[in-house]
Protein backbone atom coordinates (compact mmCIF):
# COMPACT_ATOMS: atom_id res chain seq x y z
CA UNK A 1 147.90 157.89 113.47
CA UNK A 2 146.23 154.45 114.87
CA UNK A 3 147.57 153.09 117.99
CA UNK A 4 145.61 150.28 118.17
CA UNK A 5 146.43 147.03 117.10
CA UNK A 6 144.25 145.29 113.75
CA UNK A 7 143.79 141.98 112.42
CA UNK A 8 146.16 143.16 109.38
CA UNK A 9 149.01 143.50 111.50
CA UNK A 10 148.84 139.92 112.94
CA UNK A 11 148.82 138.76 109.45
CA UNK A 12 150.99 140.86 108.22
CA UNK A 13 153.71 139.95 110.96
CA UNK A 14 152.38 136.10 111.21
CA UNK A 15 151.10 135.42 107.63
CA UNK A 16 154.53 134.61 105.67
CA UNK A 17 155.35 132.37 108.05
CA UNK A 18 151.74 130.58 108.11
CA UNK A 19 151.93 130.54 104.47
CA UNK A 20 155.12 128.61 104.24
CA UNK A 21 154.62 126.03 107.14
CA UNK A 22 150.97 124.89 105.96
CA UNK A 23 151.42 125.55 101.83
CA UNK A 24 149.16 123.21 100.23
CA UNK A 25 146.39 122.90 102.65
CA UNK A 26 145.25 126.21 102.73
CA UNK A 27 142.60 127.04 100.05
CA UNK A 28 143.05 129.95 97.47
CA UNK A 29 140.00 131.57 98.72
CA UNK A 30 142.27 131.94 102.27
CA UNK A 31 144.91 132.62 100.10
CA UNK A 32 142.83 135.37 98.63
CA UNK A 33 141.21 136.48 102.27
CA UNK A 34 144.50 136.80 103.94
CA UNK A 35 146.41 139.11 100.84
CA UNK A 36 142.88 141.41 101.25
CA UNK A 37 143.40 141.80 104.60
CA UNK A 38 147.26 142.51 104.87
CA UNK A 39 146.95 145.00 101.64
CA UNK A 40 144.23 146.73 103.17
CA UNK A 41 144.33 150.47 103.09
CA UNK A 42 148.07 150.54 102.10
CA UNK A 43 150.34 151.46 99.22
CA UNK A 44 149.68 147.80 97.83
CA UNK A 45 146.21 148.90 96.53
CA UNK A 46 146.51 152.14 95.50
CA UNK A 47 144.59 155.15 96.58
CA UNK A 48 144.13 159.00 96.46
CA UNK A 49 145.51 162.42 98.13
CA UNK A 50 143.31 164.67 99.66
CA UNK A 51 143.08 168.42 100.41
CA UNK A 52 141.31 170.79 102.43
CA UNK A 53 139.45 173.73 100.72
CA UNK A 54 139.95 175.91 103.54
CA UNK A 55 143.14 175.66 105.41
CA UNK A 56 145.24 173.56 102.52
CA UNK A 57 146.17 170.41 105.03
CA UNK A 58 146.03 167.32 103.09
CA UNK A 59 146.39 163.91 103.70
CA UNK A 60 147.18 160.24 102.31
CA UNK A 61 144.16 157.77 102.33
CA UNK A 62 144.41 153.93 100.69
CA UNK A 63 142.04 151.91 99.30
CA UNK A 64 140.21 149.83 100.76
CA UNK A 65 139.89 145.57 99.88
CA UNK A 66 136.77 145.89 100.32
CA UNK A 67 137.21 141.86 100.56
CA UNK A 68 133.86 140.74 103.00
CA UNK A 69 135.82 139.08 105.18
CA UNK A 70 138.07 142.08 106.41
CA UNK A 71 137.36 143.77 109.09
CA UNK A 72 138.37 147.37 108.16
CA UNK A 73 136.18 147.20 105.28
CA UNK A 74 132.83 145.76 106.59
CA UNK A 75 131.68 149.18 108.22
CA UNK A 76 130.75 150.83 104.94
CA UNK A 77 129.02 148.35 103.81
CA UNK A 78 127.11 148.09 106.47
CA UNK A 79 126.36 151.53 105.80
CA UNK A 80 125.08 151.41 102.55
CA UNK A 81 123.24 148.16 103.44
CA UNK A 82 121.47 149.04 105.87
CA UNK A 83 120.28 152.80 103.41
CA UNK A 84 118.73 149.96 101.31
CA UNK A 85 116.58 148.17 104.22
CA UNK A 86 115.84 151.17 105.56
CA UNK A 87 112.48 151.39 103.15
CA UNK A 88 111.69 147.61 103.85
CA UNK A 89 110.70 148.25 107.90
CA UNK A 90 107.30 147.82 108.71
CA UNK A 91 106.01 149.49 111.74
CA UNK A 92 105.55 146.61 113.58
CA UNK A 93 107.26 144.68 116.67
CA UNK A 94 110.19 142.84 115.48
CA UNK A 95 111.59 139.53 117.01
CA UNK A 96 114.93 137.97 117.09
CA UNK A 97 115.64 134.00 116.25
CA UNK A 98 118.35 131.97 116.23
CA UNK A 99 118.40 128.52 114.84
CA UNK A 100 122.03 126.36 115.25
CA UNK A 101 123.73 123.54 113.77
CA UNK A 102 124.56 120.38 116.92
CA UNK A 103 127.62 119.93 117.28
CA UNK A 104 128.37 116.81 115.58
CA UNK A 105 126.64 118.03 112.17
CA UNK A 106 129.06 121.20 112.51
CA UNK A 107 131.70 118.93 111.60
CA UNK A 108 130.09 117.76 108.53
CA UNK A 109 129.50 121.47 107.77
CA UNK A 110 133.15 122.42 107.85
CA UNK A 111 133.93 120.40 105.03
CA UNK A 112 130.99 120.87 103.03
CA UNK A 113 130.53 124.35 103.57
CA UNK A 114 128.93 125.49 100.40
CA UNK A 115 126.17 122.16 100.79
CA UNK A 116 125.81 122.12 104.23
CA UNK A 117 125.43 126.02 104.85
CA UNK A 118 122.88 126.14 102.03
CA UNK A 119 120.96 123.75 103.80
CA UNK A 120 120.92 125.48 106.99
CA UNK A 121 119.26 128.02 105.25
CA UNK A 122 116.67 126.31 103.52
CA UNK A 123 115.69 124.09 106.49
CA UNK A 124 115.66 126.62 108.84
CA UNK A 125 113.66 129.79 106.75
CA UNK A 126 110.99 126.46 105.42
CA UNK A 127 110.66 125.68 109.19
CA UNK A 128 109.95 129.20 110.29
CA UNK A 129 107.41 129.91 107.25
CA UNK A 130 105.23 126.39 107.52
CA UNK A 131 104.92 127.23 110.85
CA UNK A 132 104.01 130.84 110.89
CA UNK A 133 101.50 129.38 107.82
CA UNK A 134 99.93 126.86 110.19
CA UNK A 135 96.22 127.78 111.26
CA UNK A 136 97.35 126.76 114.72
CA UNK A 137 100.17 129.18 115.26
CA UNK A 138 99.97 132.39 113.46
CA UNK A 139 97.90 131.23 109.85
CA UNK A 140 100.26 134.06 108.03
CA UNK A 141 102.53 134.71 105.36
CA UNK A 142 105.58 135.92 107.23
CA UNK A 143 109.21 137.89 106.00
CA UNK A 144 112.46 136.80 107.12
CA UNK A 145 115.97 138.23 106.81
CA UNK A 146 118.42 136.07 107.52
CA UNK A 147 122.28 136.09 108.18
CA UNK A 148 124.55 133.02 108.32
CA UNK A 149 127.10 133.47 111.27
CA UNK A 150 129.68 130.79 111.58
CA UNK A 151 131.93 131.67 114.54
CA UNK A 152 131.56 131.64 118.11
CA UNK A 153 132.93 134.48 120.48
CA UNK A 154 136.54 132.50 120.45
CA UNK A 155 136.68 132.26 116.62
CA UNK A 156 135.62 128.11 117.45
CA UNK A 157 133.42 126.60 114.18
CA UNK A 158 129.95 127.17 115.23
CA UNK A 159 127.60 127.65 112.15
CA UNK A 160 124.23 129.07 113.24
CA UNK A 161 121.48 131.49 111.34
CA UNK A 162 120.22 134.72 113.01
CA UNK A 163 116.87 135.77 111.64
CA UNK A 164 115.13 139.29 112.02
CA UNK A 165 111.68 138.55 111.48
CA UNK A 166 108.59 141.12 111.93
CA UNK A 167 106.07 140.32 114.91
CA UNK A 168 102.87 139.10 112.47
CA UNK A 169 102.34 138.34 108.81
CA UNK A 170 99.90 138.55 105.98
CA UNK A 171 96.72 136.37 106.46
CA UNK A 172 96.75 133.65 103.90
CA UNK A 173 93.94 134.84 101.99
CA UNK A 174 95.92 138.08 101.80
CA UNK A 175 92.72 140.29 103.27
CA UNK A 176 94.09 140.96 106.50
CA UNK A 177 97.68 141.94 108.58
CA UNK A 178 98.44 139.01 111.54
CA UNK A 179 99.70 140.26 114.70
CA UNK A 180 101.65 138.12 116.67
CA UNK A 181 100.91 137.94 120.69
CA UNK A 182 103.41 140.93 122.00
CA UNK A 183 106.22 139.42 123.02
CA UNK A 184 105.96 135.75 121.33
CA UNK A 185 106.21 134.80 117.65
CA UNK A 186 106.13 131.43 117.10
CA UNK A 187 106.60 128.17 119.68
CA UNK A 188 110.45 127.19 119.75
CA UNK A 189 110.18 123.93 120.96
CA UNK A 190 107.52 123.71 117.63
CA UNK A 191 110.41 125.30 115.36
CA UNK A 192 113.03 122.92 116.78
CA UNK A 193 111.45 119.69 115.74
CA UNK A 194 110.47 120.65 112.57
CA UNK A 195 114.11 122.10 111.86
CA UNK A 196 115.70 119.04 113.38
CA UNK A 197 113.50 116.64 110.58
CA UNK A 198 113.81 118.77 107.73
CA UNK A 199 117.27 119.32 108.10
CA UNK A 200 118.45 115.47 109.12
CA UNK A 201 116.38 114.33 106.01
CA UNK A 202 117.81 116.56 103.94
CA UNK A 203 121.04 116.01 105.00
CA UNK A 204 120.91 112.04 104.25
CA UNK A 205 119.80 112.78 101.13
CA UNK A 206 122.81 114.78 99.78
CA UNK A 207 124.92 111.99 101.33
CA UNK A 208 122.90 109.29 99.72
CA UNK A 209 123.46 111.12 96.25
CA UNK A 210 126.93 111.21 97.12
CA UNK A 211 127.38 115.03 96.91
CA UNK A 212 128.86 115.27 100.72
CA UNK A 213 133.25 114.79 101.06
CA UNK A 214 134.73 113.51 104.29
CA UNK A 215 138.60 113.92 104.86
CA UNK A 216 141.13 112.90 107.23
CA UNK A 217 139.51 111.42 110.41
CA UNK A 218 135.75 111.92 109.07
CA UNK A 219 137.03 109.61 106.23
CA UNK A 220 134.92 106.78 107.35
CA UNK A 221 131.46 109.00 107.33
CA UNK A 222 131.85 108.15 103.56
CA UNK A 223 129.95 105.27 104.43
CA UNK A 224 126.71 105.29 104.85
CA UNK A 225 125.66 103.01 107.81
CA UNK A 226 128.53 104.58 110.11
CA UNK A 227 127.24 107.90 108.67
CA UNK A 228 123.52 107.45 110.03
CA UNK A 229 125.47 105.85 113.44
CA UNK A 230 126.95 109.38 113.83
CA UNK A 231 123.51 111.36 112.98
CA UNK A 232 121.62 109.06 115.68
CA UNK A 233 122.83 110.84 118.82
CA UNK A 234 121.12 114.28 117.43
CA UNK A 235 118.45 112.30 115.81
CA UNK A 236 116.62 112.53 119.71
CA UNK A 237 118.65 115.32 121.01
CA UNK A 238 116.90 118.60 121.30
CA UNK A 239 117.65 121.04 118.66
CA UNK A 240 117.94 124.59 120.04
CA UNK A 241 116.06 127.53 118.39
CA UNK A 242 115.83 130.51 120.48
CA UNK A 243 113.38 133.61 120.26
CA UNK A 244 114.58 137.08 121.98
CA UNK A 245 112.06 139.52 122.76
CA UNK A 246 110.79 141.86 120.38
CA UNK A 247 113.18 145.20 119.24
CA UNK A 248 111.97 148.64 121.00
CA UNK A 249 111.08 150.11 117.64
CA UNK A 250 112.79 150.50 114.02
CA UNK A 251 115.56 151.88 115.13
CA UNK A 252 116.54 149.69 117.34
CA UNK A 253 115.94 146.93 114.67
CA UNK A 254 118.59 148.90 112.13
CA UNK A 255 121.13 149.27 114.90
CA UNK A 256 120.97 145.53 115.43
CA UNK A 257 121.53 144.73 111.47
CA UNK A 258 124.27 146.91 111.47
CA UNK A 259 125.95 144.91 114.16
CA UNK A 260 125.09 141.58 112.87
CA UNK A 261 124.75 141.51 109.03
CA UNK A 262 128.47 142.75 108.19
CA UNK A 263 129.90 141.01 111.07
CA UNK A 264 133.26 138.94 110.40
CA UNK A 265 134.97 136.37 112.96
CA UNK A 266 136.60 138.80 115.38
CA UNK A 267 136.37 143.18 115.18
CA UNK A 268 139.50 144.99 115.24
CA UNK A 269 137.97 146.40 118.57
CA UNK A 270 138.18 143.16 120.28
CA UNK A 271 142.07 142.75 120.24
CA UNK A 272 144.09 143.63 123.08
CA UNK A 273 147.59 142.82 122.32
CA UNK A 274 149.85 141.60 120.00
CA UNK A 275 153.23 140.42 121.64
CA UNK A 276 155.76 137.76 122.15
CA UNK A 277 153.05 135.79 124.54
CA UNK A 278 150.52 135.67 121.17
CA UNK A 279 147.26 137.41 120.38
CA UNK A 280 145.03 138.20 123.29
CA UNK A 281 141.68 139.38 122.53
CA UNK A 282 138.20 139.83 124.48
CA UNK A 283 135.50 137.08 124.06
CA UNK A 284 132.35 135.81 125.57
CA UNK A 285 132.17 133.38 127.56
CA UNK A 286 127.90 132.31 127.16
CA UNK A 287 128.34 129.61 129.99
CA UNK A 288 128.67 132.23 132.34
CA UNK A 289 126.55 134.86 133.50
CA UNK A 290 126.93 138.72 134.32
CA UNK A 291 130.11 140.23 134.42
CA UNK A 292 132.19 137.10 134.76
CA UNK A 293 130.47 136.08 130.92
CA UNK A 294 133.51 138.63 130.01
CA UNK A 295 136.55 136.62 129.42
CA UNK A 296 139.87 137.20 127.67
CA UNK A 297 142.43 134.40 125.96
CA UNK A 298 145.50 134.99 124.40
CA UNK A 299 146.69 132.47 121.66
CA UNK A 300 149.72 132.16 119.08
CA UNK A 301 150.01 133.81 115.85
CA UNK A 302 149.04 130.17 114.10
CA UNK A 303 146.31 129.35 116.36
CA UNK A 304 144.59 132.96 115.55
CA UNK A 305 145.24 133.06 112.36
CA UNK A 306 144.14 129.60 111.53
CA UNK A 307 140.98 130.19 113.46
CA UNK A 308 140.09 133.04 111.57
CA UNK A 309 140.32 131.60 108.30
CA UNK A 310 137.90 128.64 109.70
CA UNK A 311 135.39 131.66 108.59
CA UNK A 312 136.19 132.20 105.07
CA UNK A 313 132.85 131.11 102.86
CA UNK A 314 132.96 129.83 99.46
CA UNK A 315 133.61 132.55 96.31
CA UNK A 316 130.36 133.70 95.65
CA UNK A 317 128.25 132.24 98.56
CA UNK A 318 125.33 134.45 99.47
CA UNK A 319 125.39 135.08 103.58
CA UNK A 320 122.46 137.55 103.78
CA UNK A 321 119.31 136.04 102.51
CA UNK A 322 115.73 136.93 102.51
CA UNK A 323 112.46 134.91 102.61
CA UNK A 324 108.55 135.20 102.50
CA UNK A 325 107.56 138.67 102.42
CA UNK A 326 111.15 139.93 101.80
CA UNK A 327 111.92 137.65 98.88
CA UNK A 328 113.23 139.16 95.59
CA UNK A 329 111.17 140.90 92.82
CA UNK A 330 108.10 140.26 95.40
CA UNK A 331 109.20 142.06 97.92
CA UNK A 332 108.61 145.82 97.22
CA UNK A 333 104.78 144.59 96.22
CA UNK A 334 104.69 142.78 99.51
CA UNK A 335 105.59 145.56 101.72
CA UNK A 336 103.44 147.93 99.62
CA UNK A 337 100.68 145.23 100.41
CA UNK A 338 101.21 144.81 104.28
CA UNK A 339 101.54 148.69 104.73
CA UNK A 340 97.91 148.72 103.00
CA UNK A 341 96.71 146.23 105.68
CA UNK A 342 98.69 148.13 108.73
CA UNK A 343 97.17 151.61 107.03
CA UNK A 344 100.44 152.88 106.74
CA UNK A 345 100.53 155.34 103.62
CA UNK A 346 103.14 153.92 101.36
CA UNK A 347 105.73 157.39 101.14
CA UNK A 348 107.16 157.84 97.55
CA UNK A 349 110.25 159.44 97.94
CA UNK A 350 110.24 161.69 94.70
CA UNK A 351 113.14 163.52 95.69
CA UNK A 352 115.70 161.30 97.07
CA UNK A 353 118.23 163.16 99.42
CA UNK A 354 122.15 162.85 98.23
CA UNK A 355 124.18 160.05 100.01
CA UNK A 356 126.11 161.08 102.83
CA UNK A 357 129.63 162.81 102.61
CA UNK A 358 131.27 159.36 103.59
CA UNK A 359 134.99 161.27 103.55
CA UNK A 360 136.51 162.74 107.08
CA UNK A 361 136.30 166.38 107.17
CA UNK A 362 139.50 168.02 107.64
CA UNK A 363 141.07 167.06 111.10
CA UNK A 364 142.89 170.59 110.95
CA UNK A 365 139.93 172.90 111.01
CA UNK A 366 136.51 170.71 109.91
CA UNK A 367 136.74 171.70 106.32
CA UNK A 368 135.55 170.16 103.37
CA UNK A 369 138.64 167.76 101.54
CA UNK A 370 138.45 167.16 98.13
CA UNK A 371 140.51 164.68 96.00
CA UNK A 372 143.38 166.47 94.41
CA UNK A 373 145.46 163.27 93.02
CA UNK A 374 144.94 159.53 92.56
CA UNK A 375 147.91 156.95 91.83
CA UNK A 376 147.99 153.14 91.09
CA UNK A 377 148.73 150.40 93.30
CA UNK A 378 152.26 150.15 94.57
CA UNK A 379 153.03 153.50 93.77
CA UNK A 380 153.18 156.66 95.98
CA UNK A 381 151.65 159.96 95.57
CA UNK A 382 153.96 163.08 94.38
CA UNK A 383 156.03 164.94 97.24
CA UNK A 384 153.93 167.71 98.72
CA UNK A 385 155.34 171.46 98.80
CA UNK A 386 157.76 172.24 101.23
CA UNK A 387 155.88 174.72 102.99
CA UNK A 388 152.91 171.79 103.75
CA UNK A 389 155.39 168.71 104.19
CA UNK A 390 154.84 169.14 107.92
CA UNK A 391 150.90 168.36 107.70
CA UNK A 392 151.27 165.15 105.69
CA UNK A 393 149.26 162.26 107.56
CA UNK A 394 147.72 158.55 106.51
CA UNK A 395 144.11 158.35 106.48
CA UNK A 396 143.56 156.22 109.28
């Protein structure tokens, strides 16, 4: 049995009472988010009994919500994710970028997620691939893979892009593979500007067509002079885009997509406590440095809760997108294309191996467990046999 404590239980114990005190301004996709998460892996969805073929000890497991948001649920997918990109790494250097929304626009992007968010992602993959196109740069056709984060370490809005991108492209004549320098892609300062004018212009647009809302204090961005008074102060401001060094390898590359591409507002792993003095969790603190960059803040029920569903997208927004080289049906013809150039043979894999055994082996004495029983949500399985009663455990 867990001893831990999970994002389900604080809604669980704090969620009814939420619910009630702000009903009618909560959406139904929070409404939706916060049910998935409390049900999660509990009688409430259902789920199957399994036994070992060895030794006989069986066990309880639930199903899963398999809701995006949850944090129980996002390690599988993951998984099987990352299976899928697996095939798509080149063997190449591959770099790291950020790009991030100022302040003052994040505001805008809270209530117009599904707009705004889009945008982010069309300004900022454009501004990567004209300048990795440009003759004066890299003159290549580059792939991108991009993931839309909106959360900083505390849970605080903070809508920014990561983007795994490989180090070099296809020339634009498509005869020859583009390296990049080593450890430097593309010029940030270069990427910044561009982002900054292609997203501002953008952005005026879809207020000038009257697609953008503005509630409660932001009412008054409705119109369109005090609107462009609020986008000056960013209009000169420096607009961040930062470059890490290259990943040590493909493996290294995978490990970082499985930590970033199925990533929700707060891990069950960074909680700490759940008590009468409120949630207190781990966070970073990126105004510090070293070991004092480490912090940990404890805050109510409300505040945590509310916080986390800051993070909820809209139904059927895509988070993980791909670009250039990477992009849809083109993509497996792409990669063929650029392993051609690298002279890297292109391996058919005729005889694909079965998918992992996903299910815990027996805990009792590393046996295989196989499904003996299903039943329905809200229902229980049968009572075991007497002489096994003492083994019964929930799947964790």
């Amino acid at each position: 049995m867990r001893t831990s404590i999970e994002v389900a239980d604080i809604f669980r114990a704090a969620g009814p009472a939420y619910r009630a005190t702000h009903e009618g301004h909560l959406s139904l996709a929070q409404l939706k988010v916060m049910s998935a998460v409390e049900q999660c892996r509990t009688a409430a969805l259902g789920g199957h009994v399994e036994a070992c073929e060895d030794c006989g000890h069986w066990r309880i497991a639930y199903n899963s919500c398999r809701n995006r948001h949850c944090p129980k649920c996002q390690g599988a997918a993951a998984r099987a994710w990352l299976a899928e990109r697996e095939a798509d790494l080149l063997p190449v250097g591959y770099f790291h970028v950020v790009f991030t929304l100022p302040a003052e626009i994040a505001a805008i992007a809270f209530q117009n997620k599904a707009l705004v968010y889009d945008l982010l992602f069309r300004a900022a993959s454009e501004t990567m691939l004209t300048i990795a196109a440009d003759p004066k740069h890299l003159g290549a056709r580059i792939g991108i893979t991009a993931v839309l984060h909106t959360w900083g370490s505390a849970m605080t809005h903070h809508p920014h892009v990561h983007m795994i991108v490989p180090g070099g492209g296809i020339s634009l004549n498509g005869t020859r593979w583009i390296s990049s320098r080593p450890a430097f892609l593309l010029p940030v300062r270069v990427l910044g500007k561009l982002f900054r004018r292609l997203f501002l212009s953008r952005l005026i647009a879809l207020h000038d067509t009257g697609q953008l809302a503005f509630f409660g204090s932001m009412t008054q961005l409705a119109n369109r002079r005090v609107f462009l008074r609020h986008l000056k102060p960013v209009r000169s401001k420096r607009w961040i885009v930062y470059a890490k060094p290259p990943f040590a390898g493909p493996e290294a590359v995978l490990a970082y997509l499985a930590r970033y591409t199925h990533r929700v507002a707060i891990s069950n792993r960074r909680l700490i406590r759940f008590d009468e003095n409120g949630v207190t969790f781990r966070y970073k603190d990126y105004r510090r440095n070293g070991t004092d960059r480490q912090q940990v803040m404890t805050l109510t029920p409300d505040e945590f809760i509310r916080r986390f569903l800051l993070h909820v997208l809209p139904r059927g927004f895509h988070r993980i997108r791909h670009y250039g080289l990477l992009a849809g049906t083109s993509r497996k013809a792409s990669l063929n294309h650029a392993r051609e150039l690298l002279s890297v043979a292109t391996e058919l894999k005729k005889d694909a191996p079965e998918p992992a055994e996903t299910r815990p082996t027996c805990p009792c004495c590393g046996g295989h467990m196989i499904i003996i029983e299903t039943f329905a949500r809200w229902q229980q399985p049968r009572a075991p046999p007497c002489c096994t009663a003492s083994t019964r455990e929930t799947a964790p």
